[in-house]
C-alpha atoms as a PDB file:
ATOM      1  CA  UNK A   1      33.047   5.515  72.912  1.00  0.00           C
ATOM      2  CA  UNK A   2      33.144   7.382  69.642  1.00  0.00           C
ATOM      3  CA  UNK A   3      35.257   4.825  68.379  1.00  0.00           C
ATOM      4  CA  UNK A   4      32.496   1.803  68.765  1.00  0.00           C
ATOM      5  CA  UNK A   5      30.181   4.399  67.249  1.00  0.00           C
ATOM      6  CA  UNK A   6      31.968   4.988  64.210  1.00  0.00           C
ATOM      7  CA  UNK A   7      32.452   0.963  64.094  1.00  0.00           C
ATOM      8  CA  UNK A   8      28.593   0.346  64.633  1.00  0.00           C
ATOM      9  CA  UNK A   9      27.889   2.912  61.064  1.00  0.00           C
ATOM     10  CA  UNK A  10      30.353   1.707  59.201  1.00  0.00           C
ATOM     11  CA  UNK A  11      28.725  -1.877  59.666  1.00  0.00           C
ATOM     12  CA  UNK A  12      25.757  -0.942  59.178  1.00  0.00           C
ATOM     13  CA  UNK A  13      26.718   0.950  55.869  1.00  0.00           C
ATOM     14  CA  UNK A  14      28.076  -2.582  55.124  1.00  0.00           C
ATOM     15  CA  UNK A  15      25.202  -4.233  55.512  1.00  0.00           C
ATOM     16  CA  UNK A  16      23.149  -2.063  53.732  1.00  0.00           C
ATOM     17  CA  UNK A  17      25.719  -2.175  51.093  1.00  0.00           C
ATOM     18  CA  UNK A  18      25.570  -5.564  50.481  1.00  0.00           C
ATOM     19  CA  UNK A  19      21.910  -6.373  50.525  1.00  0.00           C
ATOM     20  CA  UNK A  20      21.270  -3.553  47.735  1.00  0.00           C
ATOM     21  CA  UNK A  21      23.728  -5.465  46.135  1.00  0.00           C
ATOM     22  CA  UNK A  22      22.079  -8.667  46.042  1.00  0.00           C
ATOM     23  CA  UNK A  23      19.167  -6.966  44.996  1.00  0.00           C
ATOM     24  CA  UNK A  24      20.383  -5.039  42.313  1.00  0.00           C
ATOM     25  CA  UNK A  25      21.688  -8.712  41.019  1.00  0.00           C
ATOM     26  CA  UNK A  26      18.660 -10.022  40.490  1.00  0.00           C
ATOM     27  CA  UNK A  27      17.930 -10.663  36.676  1.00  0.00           C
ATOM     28  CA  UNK A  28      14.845  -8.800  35.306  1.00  0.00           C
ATOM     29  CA  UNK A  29      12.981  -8.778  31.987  1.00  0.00           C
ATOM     30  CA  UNK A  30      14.671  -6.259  29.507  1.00  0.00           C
ATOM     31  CA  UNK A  31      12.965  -6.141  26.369  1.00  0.00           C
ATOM     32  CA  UNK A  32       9.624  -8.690  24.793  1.00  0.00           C
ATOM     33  CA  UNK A  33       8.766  -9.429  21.265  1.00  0.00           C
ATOM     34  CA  UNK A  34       5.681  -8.623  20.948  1.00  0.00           C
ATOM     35  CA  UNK A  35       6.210  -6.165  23.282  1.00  0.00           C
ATOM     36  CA  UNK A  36       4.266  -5.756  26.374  1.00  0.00           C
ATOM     37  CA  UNK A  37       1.143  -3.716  25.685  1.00  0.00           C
ATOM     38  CA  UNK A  38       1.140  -3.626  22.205  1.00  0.00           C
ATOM     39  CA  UNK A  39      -1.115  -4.670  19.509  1.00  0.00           C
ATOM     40  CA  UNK A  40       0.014  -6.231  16.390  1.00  0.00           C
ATOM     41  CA  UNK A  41      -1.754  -6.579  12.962  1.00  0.00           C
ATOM     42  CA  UNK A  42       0.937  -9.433  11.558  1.00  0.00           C
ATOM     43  CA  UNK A  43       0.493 -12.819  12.815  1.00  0.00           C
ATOM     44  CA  UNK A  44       3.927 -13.376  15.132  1.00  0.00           C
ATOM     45  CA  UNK A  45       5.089 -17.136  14.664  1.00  0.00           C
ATOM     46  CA  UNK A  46       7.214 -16.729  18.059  1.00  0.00           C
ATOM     47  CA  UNK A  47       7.120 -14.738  21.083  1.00  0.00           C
ATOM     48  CA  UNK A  48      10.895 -13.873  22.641  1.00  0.00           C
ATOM     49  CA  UNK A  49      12.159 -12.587  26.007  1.00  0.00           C
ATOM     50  CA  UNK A  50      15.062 -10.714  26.568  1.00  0.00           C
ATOM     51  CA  UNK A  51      16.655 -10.875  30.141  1.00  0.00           C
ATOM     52  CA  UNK A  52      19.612  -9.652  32.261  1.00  0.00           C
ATOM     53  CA  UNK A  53      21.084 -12.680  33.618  1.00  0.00           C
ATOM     54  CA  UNK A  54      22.036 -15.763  31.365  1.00  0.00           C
ATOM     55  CA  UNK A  55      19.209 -18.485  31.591  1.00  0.00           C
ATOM     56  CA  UNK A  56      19.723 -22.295  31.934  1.00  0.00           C
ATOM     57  CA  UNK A  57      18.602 -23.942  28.513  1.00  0.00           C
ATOM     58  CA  UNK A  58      16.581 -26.570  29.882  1.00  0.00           C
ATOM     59  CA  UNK A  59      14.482 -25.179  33.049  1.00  0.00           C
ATOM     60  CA  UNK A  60      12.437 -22.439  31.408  1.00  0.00           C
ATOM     61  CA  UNK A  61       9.168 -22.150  30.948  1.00  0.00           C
ATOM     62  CA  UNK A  62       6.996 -20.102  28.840  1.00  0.00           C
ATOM     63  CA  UNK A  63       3.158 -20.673  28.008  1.00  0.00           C
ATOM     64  CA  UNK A  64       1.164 -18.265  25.396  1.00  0.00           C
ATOM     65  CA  UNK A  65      -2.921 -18.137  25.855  1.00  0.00           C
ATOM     66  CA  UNK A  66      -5.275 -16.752  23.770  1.00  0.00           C
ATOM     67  CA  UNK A  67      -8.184 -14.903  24.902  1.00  0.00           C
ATOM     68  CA  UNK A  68     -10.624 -17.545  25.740  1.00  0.00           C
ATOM     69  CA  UNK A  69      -7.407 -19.324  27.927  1.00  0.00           C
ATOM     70  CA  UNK A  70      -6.295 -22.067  25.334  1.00  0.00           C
ATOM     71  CA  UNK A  71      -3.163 -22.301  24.637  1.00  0.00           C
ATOM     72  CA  UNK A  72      -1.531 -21.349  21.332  1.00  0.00           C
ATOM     73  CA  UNK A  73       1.930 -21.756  21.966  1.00  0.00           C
ATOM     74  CA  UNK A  74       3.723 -24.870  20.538  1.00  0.00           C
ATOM     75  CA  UNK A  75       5.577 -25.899  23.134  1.00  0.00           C
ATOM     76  CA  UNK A  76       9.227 -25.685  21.430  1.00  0.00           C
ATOM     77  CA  UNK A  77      11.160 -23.064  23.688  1.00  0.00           C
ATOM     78  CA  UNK A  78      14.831 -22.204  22.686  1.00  0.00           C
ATOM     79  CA  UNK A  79      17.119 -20.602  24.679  1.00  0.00           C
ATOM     80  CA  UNK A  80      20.116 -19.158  23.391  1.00  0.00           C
ATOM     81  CA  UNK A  81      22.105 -16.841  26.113  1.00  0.00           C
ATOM     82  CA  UNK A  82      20.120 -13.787  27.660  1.00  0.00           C
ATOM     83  CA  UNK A  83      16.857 -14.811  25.311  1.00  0.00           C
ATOM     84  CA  UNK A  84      14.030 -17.836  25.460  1.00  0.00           C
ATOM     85  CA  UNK A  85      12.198 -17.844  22.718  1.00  0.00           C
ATOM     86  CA  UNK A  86       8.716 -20.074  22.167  1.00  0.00           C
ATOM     87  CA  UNK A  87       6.898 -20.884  18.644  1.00  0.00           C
ATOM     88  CA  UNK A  88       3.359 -19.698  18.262  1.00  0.00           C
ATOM     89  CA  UNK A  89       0.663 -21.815  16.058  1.00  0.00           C
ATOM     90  CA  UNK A  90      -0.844 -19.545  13.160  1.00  0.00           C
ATOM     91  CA  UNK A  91      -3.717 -17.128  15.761  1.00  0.00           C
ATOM     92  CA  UNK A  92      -7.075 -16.651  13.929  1.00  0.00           C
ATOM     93  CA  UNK A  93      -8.879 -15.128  17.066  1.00  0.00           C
ATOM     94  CA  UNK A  94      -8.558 -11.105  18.116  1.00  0.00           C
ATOM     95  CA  UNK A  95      -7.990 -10.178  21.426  1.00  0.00           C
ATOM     96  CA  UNK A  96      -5.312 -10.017  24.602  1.00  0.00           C
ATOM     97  CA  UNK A  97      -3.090 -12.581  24.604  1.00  0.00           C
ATOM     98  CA  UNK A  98      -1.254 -13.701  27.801  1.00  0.00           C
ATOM     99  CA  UNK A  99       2.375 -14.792  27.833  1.00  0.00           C
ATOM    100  CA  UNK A 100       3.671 -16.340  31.345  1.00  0.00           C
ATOM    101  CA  UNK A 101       7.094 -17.214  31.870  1.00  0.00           C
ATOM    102  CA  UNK A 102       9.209 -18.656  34.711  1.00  0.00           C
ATOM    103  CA  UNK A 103      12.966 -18.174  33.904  1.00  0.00           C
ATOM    104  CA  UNK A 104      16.255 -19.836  35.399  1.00  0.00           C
ATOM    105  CA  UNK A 105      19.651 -18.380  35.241  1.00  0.00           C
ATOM    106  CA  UNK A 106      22.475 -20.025  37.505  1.00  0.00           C
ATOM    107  CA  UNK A 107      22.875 -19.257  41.092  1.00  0.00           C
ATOM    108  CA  UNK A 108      19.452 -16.623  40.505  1.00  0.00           C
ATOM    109  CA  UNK A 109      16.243 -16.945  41.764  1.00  0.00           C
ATOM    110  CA  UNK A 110      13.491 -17.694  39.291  1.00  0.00           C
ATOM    111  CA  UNK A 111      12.215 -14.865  37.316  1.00  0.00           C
ATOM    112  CA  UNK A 112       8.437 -15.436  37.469  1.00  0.00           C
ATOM    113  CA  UNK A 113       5.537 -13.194  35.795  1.00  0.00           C
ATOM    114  CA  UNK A 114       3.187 -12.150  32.953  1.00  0.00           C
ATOM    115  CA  UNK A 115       2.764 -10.041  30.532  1.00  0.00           C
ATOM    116  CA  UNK A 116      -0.293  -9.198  27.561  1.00  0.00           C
ATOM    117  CA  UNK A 117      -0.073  -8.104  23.714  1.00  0.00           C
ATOM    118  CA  UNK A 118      -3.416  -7.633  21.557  1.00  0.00           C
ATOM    119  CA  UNK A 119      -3.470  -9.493  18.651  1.00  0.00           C
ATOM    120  CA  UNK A 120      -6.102  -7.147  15.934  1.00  0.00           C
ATOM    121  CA  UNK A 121      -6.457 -10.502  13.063  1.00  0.00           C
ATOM    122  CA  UNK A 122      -7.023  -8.532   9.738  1.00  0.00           C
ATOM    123  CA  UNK A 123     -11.105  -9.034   8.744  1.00  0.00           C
ATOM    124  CA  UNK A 124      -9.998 -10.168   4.724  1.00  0.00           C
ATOM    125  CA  UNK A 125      -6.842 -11.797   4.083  1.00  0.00           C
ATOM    126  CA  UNK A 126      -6.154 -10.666   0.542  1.00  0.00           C
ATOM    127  CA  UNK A 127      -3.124 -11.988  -1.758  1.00  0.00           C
ATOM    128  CA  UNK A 128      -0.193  -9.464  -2.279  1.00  0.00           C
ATOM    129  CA  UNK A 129      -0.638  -9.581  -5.593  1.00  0.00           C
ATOM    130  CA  UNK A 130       1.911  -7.298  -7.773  1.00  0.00           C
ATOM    131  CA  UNK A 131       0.163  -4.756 -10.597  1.00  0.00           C
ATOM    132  CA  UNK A 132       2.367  -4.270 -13.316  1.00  0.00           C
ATOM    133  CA  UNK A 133       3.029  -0.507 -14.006  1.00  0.00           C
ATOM    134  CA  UNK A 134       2.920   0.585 -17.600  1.00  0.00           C
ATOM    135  CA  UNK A 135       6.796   2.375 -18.219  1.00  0.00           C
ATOM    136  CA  UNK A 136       7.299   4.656 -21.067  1.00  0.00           C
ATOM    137  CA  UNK A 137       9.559   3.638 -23.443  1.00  0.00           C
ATOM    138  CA  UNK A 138      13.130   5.863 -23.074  1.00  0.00           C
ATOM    139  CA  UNK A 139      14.115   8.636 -25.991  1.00  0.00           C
ATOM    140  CA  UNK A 140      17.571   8.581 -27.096  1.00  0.00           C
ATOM    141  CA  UNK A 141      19.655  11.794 -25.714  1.00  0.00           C
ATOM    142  CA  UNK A 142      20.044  13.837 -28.730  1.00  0.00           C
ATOM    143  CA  UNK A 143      23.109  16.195 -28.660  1.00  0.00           C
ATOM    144  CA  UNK A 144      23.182  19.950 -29.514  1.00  0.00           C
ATOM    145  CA  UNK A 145      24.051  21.609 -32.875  1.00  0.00           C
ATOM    146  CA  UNK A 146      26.920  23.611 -30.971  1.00  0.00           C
ATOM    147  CA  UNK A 147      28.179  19.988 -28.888  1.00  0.00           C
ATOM    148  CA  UNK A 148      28.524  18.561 -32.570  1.00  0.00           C
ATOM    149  CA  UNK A 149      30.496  21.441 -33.885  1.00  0.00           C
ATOM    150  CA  UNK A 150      33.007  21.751 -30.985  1.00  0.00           C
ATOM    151  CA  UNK A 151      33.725  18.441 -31.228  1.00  0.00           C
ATOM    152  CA  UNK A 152      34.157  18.333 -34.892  1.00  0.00           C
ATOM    153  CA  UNK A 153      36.813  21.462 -34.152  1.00  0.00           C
ATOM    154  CA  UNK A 154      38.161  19.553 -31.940  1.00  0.00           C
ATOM    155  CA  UNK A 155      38.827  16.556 -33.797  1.00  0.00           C
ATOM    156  CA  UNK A 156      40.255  19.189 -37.101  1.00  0.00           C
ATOM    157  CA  UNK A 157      42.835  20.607 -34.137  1.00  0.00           C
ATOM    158  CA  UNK A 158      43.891  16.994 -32.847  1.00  0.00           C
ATOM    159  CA  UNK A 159      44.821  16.550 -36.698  1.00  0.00           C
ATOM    160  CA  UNK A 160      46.830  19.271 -37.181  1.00  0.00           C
ATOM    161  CA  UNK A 161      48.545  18.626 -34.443  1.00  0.00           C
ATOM    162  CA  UNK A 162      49.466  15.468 -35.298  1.00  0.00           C
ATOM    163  CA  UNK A 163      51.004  16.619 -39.039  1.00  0.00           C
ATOM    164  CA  UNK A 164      52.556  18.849 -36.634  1.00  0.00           C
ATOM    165  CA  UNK A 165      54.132  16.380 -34.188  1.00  0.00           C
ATOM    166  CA  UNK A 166      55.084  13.848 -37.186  1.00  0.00           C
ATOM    167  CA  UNK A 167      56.697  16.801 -39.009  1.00  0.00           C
ATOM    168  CA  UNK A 168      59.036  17.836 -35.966  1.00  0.00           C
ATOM    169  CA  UNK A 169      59.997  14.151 -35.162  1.00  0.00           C
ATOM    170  CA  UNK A 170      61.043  13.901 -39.207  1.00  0.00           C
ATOM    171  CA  UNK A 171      62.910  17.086 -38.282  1.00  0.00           C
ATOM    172  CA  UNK A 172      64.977  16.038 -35.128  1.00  0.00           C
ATOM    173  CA  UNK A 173      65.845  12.384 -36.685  1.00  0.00           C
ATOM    174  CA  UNK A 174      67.372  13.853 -39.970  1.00  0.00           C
ATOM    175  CA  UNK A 175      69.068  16.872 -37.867  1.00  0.00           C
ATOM    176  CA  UNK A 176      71.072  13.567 -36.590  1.00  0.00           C
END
Protein backbone atom coordinates (compact mmCIF):
# COMPACT_ATOMS: atom_id res chain seq x y z
CA UNK A 1 0.00 0.00 0.00
CA UNK A 2 2.69 2.51 0.79
CA UNK A 3 4.37 1.47 -2.16
CA UNK A 4 1.39 2.63 -4.74
CA UNK A 5 1.40 5.74 -2.57
CA UNK A 6 4.82 6.69 -3.03
CA UNK A 7 4.21 5.75 -6.93
CA UNK A 8 0.96 7.98 -7.11
CA UNK A 9 3.46 11.38 -5.68
CA UNK A 10 6.13 10.73 -7.55
CA UNK A 11 3.75 10.95 -10.72
CA UNK A 12 2.21 13.53 -9.78
CA UNK A 13 5.55 15.46 -9.03
CA UNK A 14 6.10 14.43 -12.70
CA UNK A 15 3.38 15.90 -13.97
CA UNK A 16 3.65 18.94 -12.30
CA UNK A 17 7.18 18.94 -13.37
CA UNK A 18 6.61 18.89 -16.77
CA UNK A 19 3.78 21.30 -17.28
CA UNK A 20 5.88 24.15 -15.39
CA UNK A 21 8.18 23.21 -17.85
CA UNK A 22 6.26 23.89 -20.82
CA UNK A 23 5.31 26.95 -19.32
CA UNK A 24 8.43 28.27 -18.37
CA UNK A 25 9.27 27.63 -22.34
CA UNK A 26 7.14 29.90 -23.55
CA UNK A 27 8.96 32.95 -25.25
CA UNK A 28 8.15 36.37 -23.69
CA UNK A 29 9.01 39.98 -24.54
CA UNK A 30 12.48 40.94 -22.99
CA UNK A 31 13.37 44.33 -23.70
CA UNK A 32 11.38 47.33 -26.38
CA UNK A 33 12.90 50.25 -28.09
CA UNK A 34 11.13 52.77 -27.21
CA UNK A 35 10.60 51.20 -24.21
CA UNK A 36 7.29 50.49 -22.77
CA UNK A 37 6.05 53.51 -20.83
CA UNK A 38 8.36 55.93 -21.78
CA UNK A 39 8.26 59.20 -23.44
CA UNK A 40 10.71 60.31 -25.93
CA UNK A 41 11.62 63.86 -27.17
CA UNK A 42 13.73 62.46 -30.48
CA UNK A 43 11.72 61.33 -33.30
CA UNK A 44 12.49 57.22 -33.36
CA UNK A 45 12.67 56.09 -37.16
CA UNK A 46 12.05 52.32 -35.89
CA UNK A 47 10.50 50.63 -33.09
CA UNK A 48 12.37 47.05 -32.04
CA UNK A 49 11.39 44.05 -29.90
CA UNK A 50 13.56 41.94 -28.14
CA UNK A 51 12.30 38.33 -27.32
CA UNK A 52 13.31 34.99 -25.72
CA UNK A 53 12.69 32.51 -28.29
CA UNK A 54 14.06 32.88 -31.96
CA UNK A 55 11.21 34.24 -34.30
CA UNK A 56 10.38 33.00 -37.86
CA UNK A 57 11.41 35.88 -40.38
CA UNK A 58 8.41 35.90 -42.34
CA UNK A 59 5.20 35.42 -39.93
CA UNK A 60 5.52 38.45 -37.68
CA UNK A 61 3.58 41.12 -37.33
CA UNK A 62 3.95 44.44 -35.87
CA UNK A 63 1.62 47.62 -36.41
CA UNK A 64 2.54 51.23 -34.77
CA UNK A 65 -0.62 53.80 -34.24
CA UNK A 66 -0.57 57.13 -33.39
CA UNK A 67 -2.91 58.70 -31.10
CA UNK A 68 -5.86 59.39 -33.21
CA UNK A 69 -5.47 55.32 -34.46
CA UNK A 70 -3.68 55.87 -37.92
CA UNK A 71 -1.06 54.11 -38.55
CA UNK A 72 2.51 55.41 -38.74
CA UNK A 73 4.45 52.48 -39.17
CA UNK A 74 5.86 51.68 -42.67
CA UNK A 75 5.21 48.41 -43.00
CA UNK A 76 8.97 47.06 -43.54
CA UNK A 77 9.53 44.59 -40.50
CA UNK A 78 13.01 42.85 -40.22
CA UNK A 79 13.73 40.13 -38.25
CA UNK A 80 17.07 39.17 -37.45
CA UNK A 81 17.29 36.28 -34.56
CA UNK A 82 15.64 37.12 -31.06
CA UNK A 83 14.61 40.86 -32.53
CA UNK A 84 11.73 42.23 -35.18
CA UNK A 85 12.24 45.41 -35.89
CA UNK A 86 9.56 47.86 -37.95
CA UNK A 87 10.38 51.44 -39.65
CA UNK A 88 8.42 54.39 -38.41
CA UNK A 89 7.42 57.44 -40.91
CA UNK A 90 8.83 60.89 -39.51
CA UNK A 91 5.70 61.52 -36.25
CA UNK A 92 4.64 65.22 -36.12
CA UNK A 93 1.69 64.58 -33.61
CA UNK A 94 2.26 64.30 -29.49
CA UNK A 95 0.72 61.77 -27.66
CA UNK A 96 0.57 57.72 -26.73
CA UNK A 97 1.49 55.73 -29.31
CA UNK A 98 0.41 52.04 -29.54
CA UNK A 99 2.69 49.28 -30.81
CA UNK A 100 0.90 45.68 -31.32
CA UNK A 101 2.76 42.77 -32.22
CA UNK A 102 2.03 39.07 -32.88
CA UNK A 103 5.35 37.08 -32.91
CA UNK A 104 6.27 33.45 -34.26
CA UNK A 105 9.16 31.43 -33.14
CA UNK A 106 9.25 27.60 -34.21
CA UNK A 107 7.37 24.97 -32.43
CA UNK A 108 6.00 28.22 -29.88
CA UNK A 109 2.82 29.55 -29.60
CA UNK A 110 2.30 33.06 -30.87
CA UNK A 111 3.41 35.80 -28.69
CA UNK A 112 0.49 38.25 -28.94
CA UNK A 113 0.10 41.83 -27.11
CA UNK A 114 0.57 45.62 -26.82
CA UNK A 115 2.40 47.95 -25.50
CA UNK A 116 2.40 52.29 -25.39
CA UNK A 117 5.36 54.98 -25.51
CA UNK A 118 4.53 58.90 -25.49
CA UNK A 119 5.92 60.64 -28.13
CA UNK A 120 6.44 64.76 -26.54
CA UNK A 121 7.22 66.43 -30.57
CA UNK A 122 9.51 69.46 -29.65
CA UNK A 123 7.14 72.93 -30.16
CA UNK A 124 10.27 74.74 -32.51
CA UNK A 125 12.52 72.69 -34.46
CA UNK A 126 15.62 74.85 -34.49
CA UNK A 127 18.94 74.09 -36.63
CA UNK A 128 22.01 72.82 -34.58
CA UNK A 129 23.84 75.41 -35.65
CA UNK A 130 27.66 75.51 -34.29
CA UNK A 131 28.93 79.12 -32.60
CA UNK A 132 32.40 79.54 -33.10
CA UNK A 133 34.29 80.19 -29.77
CA UNK A 134 36.85 82.94 -29.79
CA UNK A 135 40.46 80.95 -28.53
CA UNK A 136 43.27 82.95 -27.24
CA UNK A 137 46.18 82.84 -29.07
CA UNK A 138 49.03 80.45 -27.07
CA UNK A 139 52.36 82.25 -25.37
CA UNK A 140 55.52 80.58 -25.98
CA UNK A 141 56.91 78.70 -22.64
CA UNK A 142 59.69 80.86 -21.63
CA UNK A 143 62.42 79.06 -19.56
CA UNK A 144 63.99 80.24 -16.25
CA UNK A 145 67.24 82.23 -15.73
CA UNK A 146 68.53 79.24 -13.44
CA UNK A 147 67.13 76.30 -16.35
CA UNK A 148 69.43 78.37 -18.83
CA UNK A 149 72.43 78.38 -16.61
CA UNK A 150 72.39 74.66 -15.61
CA UNK A 151 72.21 73.77 -18.89
CA UNK A 152 74.90 75.98 -20.11
CA UNK A 153 77.09 74.14 -17.09
CA UNK A 154 76.11 71.34 -18.33
CA UNK A 155 77.04 71.65 -21.78
CA UNK A 156 80.89 73.38 -20.36
CA UNK A 157 81.14 69.75 -18.29
CA UNK A 158 80.12 67.51 -21.41
CA UNK A 159 83.19 69.45 -23.05
CA UNK A 160 85.63 68.83 -20.73
CA UNK A 161 84.88 65.62 -20.64
CA UNK A 162 85.29 65.03 -23.96
CA UNK A 163 89.13 66.74 -24.08
CA UNK A 164 89.22 64.36 -21.34
CA UNK A 165 88.10 61.15 -23.07
CA UNK A 166 90.10 62.12 -26.43
CA UNK A 167 93.20 62.75 -24.27
CA UNK A 168 93.12 59.18 -22.53
CA UNK A 169 92.34 57.33 -25.86
CA UNK A 170 95.67 59.35 -27.38
CA UNK A 171 97.20 57.94 -24.19
CA UNK A 172 96.33 54.13 -24.38
CA UNK A 173 97.03 53.98 -28.38
CA UNK A 174 100.65 55.43 -28.07
CA UNK A 175 101.24 53.29 -24.67
CA UNK A 176 100.98 50.44 -27.57
Amino acid sequence: MKIVRIMQLLASLTLITLIGLTNAGANSLITTSPISGSTVTTVPTSVTLTVQTALLTDANEIVVTDPAGVRVDDGTISVTDLTATIGLKPLVDSGIYRVSYLLYSEADIPLEGSFTFNYSAPSVITPNEPTPTPTQSQTPASSSWGTNVFIIFILIVAFFVLIGLALYARKLFRDR
